[in-house]
Protein backbone atom coordinates (compact mmCIF):
# COMPACT_ATOMS: atom_id res chain seq x y z
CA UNK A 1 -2.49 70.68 -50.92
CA UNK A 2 -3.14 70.65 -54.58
CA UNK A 3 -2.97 73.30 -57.05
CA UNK A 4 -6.89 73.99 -56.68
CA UNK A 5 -6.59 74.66 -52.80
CA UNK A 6 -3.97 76.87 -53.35
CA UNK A 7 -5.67 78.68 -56.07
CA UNK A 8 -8.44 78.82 -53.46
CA UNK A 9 -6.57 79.79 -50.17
CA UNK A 10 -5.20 82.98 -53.01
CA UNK A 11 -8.77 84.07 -53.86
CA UNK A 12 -9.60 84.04 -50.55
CA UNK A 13 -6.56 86.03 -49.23
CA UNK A 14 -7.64 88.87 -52.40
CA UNK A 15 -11.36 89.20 -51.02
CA UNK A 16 -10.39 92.26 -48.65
CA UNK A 17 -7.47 93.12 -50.87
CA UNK A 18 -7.29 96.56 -52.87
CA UNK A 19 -9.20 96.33 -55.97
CA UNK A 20 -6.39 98.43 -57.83
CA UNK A 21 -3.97 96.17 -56.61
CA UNK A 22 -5.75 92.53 -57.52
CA UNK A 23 -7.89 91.53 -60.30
CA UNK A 24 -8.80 89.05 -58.07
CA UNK A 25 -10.09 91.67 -55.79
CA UNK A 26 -11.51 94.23 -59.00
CA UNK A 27 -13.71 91.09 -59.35
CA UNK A 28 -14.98 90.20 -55.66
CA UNK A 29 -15.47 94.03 -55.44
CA UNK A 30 -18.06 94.16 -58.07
CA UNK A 31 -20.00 91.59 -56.22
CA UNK A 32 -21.40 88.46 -56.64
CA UNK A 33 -23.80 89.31 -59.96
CA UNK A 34 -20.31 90.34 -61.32
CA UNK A 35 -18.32 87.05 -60.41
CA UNK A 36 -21.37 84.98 -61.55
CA UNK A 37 -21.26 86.60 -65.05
CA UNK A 38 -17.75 86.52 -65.44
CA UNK A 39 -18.09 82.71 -64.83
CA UNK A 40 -20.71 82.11 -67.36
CA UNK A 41 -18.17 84.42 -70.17
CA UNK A 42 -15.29 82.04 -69.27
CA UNK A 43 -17.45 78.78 -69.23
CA UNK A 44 -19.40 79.48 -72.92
CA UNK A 45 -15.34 79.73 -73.82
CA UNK A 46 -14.63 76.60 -72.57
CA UNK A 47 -17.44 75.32 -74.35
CA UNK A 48 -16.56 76.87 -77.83
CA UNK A 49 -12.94 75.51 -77.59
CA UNK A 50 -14.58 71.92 -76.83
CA UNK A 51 -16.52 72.10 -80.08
CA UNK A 52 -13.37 73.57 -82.29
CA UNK A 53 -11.06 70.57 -80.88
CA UNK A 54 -8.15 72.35 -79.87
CA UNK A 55 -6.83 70.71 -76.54
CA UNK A 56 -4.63 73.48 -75.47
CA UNK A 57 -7.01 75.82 -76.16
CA UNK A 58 -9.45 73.76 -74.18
CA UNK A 59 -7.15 73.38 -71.44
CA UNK A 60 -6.41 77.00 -70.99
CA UNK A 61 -10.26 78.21 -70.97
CA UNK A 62 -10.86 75.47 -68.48
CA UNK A 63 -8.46 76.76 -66.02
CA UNK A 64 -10.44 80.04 -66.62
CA UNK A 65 -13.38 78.28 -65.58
CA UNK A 66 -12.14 77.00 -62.49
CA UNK A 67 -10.56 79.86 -61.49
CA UNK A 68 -13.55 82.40 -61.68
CA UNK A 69 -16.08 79.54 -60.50
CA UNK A 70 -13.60 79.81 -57.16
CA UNK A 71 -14.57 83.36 -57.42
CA UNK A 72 -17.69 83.37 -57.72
CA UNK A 73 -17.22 80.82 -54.60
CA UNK A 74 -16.04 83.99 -52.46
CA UNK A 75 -18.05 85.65 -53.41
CA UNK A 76 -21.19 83.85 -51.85
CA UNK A 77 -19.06 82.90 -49.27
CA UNK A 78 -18.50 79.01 -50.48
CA UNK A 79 -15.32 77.29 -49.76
CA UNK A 80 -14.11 74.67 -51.57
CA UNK A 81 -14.07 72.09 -48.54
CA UNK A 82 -17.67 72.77 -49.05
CA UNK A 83 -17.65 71.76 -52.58
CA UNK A 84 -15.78 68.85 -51.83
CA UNK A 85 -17.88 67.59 -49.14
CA UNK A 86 -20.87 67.84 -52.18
CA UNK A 87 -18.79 65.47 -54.26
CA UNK A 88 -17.68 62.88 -51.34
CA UNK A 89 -21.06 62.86 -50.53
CA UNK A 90 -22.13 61.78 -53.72
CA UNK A 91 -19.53 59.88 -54.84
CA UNK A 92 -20.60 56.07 -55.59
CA UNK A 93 -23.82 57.36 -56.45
CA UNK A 94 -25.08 56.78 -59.91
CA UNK A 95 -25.33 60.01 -61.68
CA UNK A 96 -29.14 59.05 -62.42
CA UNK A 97 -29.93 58.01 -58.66
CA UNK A 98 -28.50 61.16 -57.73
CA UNK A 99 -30.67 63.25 -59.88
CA UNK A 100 -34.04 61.17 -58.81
CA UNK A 101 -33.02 61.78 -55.30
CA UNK A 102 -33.09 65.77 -55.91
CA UNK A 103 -36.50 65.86 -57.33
């Protein structure tokens, strides 16, 4: 299991949890709208670090991204087996096939 999974198997665990006791939870709680916003704040981070160069910085904001994109996951109600049965699936596929084929 790698560090994503567990990450994953946590949020999951948090989604009844007390919202007092779990920010985890304070964020499911607030609902999907919530989650998805939270994911865009953490992802134009990401983004700014990119731009500035600093790695660590980078780093840090990107495991901000994943974790709230595994929130806003739970919060729809998508696990990450289904997110990695997207990317098996198209895995092998050129990128620009792959785009054709959606349209």
């Amino acid at each position: 299991m790698t560090v994503l999974d567990r990450l994953a198997a946590t949020v999951a665990a948090r989604k009844g949890a007390d919202p007092d006791s779990s920010w985890t939870a304070k964020l499911l709680a607030k609902g999907p709208e919530k989650c998805a916003e939270k994911f865009g704040e953490e992802a134009v981070e990401a983004i700014i670090e990119a731009v500035k160069g600093d790695r660590a910085r980078l780093a840090s904001e990107a495991a901000d991204v994943l974790y709230h994109l595994l929130v806003m996951l739970a919060a729809r109600d998508v696990s990450l087996a289904e997110v990695y049965a997207e990317l098996e699936r198209r895995e092998g596929t050129s990128g620009i096939a792959e785009k054709a084929a959606r349209g």
